[in-house]
N, C-alpha and C. Protein backbone atom coordinates (compact mmCIF):
# COMPACT_ATOMS: atom_id res chain seq x y z
N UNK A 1 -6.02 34.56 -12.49
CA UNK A 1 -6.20 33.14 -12.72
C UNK A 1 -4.86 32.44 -12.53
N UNK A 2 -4.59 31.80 -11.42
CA UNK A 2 -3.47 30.89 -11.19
C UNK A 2 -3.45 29.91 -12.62
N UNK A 3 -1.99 29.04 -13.05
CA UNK A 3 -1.68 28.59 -13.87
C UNK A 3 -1.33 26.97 -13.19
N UNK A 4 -1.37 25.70 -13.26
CA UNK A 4 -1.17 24.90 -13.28
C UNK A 4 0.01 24.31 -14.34
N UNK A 5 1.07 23.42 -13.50
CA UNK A 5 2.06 23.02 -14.45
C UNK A 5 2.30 22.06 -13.55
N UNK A 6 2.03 20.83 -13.75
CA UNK A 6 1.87 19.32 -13.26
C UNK A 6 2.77 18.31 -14.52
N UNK A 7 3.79 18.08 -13.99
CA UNK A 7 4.45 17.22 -15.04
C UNK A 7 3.81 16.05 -14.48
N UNK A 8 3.16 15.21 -15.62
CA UNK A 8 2.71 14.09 -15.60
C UNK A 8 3.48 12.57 -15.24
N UNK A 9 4.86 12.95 -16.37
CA UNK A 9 5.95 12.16 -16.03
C UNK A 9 6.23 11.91 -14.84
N UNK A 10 6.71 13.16 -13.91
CA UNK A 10 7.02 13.18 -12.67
C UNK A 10 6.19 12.72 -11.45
N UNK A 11 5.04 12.92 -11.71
CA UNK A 11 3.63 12.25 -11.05
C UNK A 11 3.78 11.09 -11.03
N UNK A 12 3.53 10.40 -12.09
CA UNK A 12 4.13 9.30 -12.51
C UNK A 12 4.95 8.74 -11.56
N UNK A 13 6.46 8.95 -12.01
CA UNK A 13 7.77 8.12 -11.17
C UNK A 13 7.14 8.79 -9.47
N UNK A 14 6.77 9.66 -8.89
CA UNK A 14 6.47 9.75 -7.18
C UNK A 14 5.63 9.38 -7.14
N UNK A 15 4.57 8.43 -7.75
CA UNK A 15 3.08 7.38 -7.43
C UNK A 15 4.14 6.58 -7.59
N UNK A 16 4.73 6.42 -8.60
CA UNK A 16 5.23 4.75 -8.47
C UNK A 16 6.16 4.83 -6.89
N UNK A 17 6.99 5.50 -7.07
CA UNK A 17 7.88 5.13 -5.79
C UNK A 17 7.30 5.18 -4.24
N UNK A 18 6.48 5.61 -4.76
CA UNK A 18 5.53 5.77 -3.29
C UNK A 18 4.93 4.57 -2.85
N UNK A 19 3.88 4.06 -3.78
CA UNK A 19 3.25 3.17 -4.20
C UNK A 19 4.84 1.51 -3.71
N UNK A 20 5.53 1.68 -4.13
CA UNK A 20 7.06 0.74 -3.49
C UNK A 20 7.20 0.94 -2.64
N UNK A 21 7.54 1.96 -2.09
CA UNK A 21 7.60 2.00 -0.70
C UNK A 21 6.41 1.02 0.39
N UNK A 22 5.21 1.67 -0.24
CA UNK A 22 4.06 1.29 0.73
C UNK A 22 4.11 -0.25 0.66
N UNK A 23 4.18 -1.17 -0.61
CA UNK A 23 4.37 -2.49 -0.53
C UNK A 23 5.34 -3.06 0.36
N UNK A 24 6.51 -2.06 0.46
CA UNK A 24 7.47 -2.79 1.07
C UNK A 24 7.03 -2.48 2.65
N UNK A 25 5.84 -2.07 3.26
CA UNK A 25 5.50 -1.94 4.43
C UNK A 25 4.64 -2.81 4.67
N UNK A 26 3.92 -2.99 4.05
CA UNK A 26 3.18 -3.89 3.74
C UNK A 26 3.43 -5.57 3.97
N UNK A 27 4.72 -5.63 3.26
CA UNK A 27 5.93 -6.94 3.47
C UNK A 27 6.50 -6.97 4.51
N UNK A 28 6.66 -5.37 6.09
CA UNK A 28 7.30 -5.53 6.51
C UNK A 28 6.16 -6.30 7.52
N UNK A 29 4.93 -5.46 7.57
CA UNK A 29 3.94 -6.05 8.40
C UNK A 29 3.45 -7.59 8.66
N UNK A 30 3.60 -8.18 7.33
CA UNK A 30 3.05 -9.45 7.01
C UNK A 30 3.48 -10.43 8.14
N UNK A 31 4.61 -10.41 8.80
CA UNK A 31 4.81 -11.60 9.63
C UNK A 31 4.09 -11.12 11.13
N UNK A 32 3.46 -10.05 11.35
CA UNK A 32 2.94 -9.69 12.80
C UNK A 32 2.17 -10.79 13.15
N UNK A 33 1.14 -11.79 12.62
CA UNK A 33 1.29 -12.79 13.39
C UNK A 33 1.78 -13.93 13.93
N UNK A 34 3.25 -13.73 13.13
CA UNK A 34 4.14 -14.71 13.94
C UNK A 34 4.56 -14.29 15.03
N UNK A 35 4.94 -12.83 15.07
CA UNK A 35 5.19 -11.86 16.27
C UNK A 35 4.84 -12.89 17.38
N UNK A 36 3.58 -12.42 17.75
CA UNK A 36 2.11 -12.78 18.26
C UNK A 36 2.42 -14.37 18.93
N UNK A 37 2.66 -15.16 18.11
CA UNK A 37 3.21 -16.70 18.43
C UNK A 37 4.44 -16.50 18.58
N UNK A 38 5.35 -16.16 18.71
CA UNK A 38 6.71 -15.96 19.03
C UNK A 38 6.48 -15.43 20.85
N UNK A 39 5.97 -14.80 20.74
CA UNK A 39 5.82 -13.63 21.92
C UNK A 39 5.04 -14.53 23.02
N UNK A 40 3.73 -15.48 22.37
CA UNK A 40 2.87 -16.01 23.31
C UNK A 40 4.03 -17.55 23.77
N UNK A 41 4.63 -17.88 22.64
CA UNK A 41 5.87 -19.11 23.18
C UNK A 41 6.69 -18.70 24.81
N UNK A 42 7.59 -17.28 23.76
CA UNK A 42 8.28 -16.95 24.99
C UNK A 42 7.53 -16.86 26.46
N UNK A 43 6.64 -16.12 26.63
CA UNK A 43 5.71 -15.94 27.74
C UNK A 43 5.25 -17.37 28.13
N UNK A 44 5.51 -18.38 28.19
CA UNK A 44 4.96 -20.05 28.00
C UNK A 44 3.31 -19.76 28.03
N UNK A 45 2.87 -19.30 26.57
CA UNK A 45 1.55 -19.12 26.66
C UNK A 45 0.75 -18.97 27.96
N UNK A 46 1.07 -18.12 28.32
CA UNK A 46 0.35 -17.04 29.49
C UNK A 46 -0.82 -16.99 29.46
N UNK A 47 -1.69 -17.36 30.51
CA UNK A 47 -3.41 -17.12 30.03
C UNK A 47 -3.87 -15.62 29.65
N UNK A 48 -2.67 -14.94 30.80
CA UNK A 48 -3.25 -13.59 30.66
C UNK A 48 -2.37 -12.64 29.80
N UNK A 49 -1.43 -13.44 28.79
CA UNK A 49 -0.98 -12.42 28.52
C UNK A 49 -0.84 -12.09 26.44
N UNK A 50 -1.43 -13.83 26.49
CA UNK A 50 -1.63 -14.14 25.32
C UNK A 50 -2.65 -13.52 24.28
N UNK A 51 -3.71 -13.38 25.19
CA UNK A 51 -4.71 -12.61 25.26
C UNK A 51 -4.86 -11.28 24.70
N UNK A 52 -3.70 -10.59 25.52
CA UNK A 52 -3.63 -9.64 26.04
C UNK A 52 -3.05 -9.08 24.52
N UNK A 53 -2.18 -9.85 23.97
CA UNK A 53 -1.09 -9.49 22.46
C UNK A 53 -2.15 -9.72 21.59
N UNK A 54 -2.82 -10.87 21.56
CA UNK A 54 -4.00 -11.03 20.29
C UNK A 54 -4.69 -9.83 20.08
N UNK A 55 -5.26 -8.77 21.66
CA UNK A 55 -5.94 -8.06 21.35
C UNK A 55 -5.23 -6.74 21.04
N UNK A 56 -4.04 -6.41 21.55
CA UNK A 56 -3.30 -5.52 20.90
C UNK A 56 -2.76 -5.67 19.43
N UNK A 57 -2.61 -7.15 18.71
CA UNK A 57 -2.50 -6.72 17.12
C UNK A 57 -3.59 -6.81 16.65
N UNK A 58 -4.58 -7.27 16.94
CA UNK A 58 -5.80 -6.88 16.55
C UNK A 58 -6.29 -5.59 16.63
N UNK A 59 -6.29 -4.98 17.30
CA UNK A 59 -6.52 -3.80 17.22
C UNK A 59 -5.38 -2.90 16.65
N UNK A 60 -4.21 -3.12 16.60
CA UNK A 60 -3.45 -2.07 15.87
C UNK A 60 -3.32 -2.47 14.35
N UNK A 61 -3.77 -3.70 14.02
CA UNK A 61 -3.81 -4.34 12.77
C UNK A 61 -4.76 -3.64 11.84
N UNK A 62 -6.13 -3.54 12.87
CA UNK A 62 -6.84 -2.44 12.18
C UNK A 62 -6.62 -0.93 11.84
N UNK A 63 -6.03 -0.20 12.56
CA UNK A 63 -5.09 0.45 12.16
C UNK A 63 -4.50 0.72 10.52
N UNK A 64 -3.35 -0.30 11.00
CA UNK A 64 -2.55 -0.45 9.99
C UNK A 64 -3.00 -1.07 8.80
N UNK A 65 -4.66 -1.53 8.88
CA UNK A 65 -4.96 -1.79 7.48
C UNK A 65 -5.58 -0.84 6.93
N UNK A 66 -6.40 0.10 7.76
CA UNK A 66 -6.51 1.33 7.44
C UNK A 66 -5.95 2.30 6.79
N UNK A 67 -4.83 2.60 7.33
CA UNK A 67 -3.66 3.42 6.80
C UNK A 67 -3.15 2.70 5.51
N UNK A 68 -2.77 1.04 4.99
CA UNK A 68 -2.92 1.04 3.86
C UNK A 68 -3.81 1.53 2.79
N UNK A 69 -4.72 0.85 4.02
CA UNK A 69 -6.22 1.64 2.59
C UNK A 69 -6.08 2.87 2.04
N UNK A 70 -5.83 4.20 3.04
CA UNK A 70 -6.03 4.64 3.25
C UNK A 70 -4.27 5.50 1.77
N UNK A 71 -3.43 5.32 2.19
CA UNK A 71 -2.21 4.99 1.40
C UNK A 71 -2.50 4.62 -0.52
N UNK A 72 -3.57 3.84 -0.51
CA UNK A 72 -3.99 3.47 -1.88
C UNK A 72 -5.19 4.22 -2.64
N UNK A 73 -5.72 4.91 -2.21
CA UNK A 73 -6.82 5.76 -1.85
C UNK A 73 -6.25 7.17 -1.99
N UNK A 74 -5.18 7.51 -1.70
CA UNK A 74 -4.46 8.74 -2.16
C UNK A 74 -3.38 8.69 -3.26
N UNK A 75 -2.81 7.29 -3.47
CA UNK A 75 -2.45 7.22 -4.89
C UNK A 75 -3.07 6.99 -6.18
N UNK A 76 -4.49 6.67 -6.05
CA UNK A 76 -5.81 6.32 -7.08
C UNK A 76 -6.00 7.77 -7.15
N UNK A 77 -6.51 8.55 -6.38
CA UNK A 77 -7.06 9.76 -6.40
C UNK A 77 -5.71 11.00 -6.93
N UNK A 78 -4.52 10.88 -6.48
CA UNK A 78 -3.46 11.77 -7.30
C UNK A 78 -3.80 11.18 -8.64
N UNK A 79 -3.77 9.83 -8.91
CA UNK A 79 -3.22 9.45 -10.72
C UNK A 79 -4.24 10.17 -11.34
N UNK A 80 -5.71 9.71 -10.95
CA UNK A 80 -6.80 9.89 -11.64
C UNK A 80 -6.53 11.78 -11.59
N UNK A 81 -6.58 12.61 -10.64
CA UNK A 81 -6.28 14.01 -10.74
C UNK A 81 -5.57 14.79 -12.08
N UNK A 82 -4.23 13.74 -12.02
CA UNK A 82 -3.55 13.76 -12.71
C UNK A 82 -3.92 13.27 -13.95
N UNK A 83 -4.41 12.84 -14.34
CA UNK A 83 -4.69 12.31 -15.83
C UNK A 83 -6.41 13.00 -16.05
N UNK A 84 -7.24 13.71 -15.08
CA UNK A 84 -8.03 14.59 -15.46
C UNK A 84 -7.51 16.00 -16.27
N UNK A 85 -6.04 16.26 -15.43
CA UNK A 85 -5.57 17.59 -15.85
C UNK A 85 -4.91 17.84 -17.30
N UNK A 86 -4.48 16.50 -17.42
CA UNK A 86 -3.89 15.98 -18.84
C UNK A 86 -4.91 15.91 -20.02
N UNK A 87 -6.02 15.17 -19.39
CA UNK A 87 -6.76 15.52 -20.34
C UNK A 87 -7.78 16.57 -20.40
N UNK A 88 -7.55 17.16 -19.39
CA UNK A 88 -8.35 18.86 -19.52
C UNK A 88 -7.65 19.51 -20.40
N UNK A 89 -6.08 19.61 -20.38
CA UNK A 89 -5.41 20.43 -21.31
C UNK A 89 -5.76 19.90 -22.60
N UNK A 90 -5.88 18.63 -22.95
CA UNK A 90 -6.12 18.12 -24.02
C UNK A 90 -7.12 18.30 -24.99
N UNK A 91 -8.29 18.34 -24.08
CA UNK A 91 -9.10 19.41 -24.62
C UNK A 91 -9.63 20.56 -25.01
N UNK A 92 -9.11 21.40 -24.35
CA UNK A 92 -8.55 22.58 -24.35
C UNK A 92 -7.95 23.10 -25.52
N UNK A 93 -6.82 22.21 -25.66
CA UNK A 93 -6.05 22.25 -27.31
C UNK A 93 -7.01 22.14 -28.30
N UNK A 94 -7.78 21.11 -28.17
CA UNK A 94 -8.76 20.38 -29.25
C UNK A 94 -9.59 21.81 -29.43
N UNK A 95 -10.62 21.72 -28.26
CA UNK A 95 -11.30 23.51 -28.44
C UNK A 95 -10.90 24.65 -29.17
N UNK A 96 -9.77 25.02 -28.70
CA UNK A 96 -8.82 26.12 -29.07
C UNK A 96 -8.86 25.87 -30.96
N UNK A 97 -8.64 25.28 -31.19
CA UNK A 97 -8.00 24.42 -32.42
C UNK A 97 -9.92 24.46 -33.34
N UNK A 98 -10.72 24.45 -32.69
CA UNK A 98 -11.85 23.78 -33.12
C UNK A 98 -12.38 24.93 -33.59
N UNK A 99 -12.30 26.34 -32.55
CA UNK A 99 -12.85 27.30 -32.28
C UNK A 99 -11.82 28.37 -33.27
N UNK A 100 -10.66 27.91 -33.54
CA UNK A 100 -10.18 28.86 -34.60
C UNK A 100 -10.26 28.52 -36.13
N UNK A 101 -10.73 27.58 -36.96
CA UNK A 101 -10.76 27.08 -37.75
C UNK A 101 -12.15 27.22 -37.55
N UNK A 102 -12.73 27.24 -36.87
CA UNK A 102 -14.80 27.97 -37.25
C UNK A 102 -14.43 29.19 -37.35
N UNK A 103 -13.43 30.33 -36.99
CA UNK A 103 -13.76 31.90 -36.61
C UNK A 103 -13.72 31.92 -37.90
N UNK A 104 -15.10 33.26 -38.25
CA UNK A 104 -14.91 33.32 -39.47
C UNK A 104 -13.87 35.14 -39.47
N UNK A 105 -13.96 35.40 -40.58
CA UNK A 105 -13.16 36.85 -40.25
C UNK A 105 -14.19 37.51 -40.67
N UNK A 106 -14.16 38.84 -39.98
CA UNK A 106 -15.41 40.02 -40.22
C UNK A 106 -14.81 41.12 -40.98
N UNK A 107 -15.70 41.44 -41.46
CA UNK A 107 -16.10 42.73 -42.32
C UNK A 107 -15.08 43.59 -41.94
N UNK A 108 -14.09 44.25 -42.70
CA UNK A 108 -13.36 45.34 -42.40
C UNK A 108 -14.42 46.45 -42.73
N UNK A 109 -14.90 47.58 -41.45
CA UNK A 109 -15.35 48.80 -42.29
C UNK A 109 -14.45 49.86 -43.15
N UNK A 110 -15.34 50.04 -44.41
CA UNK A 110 -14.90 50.98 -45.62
C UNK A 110 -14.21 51.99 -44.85
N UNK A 111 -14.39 52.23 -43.88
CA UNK A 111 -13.56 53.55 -43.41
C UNK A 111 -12.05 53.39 -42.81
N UNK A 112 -12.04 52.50 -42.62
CA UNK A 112 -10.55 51.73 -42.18
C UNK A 112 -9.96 50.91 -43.21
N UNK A 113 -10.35 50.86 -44.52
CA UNK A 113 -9.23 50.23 -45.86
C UNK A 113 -8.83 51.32 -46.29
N UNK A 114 -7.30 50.76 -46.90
CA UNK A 114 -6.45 52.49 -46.94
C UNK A 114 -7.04 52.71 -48.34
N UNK A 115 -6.61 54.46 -48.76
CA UNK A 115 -7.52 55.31 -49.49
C UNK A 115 -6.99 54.73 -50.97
């Protein structure tokens, strides 16, 4: 039987910093549709090329909202993991604890108390 040893703490601070990180990608993304108008200016709004950028951040936008999702969706699912295991041990204790304070003690046989 393998043993589990998950510091919670530590779970903890690498969701959070993770979880920072991803916002700050998040912040970096946010101006892509100025990109988009920046890009269609320079080009002096190009019929064909304006087009052409709308449908490339559109489509990589989906993407990249994906992969957030997708980013938040694996930090929900570690915490919650993590705070199942916490409180599996927790119960566990409780059990343990529950189950020795019911044991009753048995019968020594007469043949095994000294003479």
């Amino acid at each position: 039987m393998s043993k589990y040893r998950i510091n919670a703490a530590g779970v903890s601070k690498t969701l959070t910093a993770t979880s920072n990180t991803a916002e700050g990608f998040q912040t970096d993304l946010a101006p892509l549709d100025g990109y988009v108008q920046s890009a269609a200016s320079a080009c002096g709004n190009s019929g064909a090329i304006v087009p052409a950028l709308q449908a490339l951040f559109t489509y990589e936008g989906k993407d990249l909202e994906a992969m957030a999702q997708q980013i938040k969706s694996c930090l929900s699912g570690a915490a919650l993991a993590t705070t199942a295991y916490v409180h599996g041990d927790e119960q566990m204790v409780q059990n343990a604890q529950r189950n020795a304070s019911q044991a009753q003690m048995s019968t020594i046989p007469p043949q095994w108390l000294p003479h």
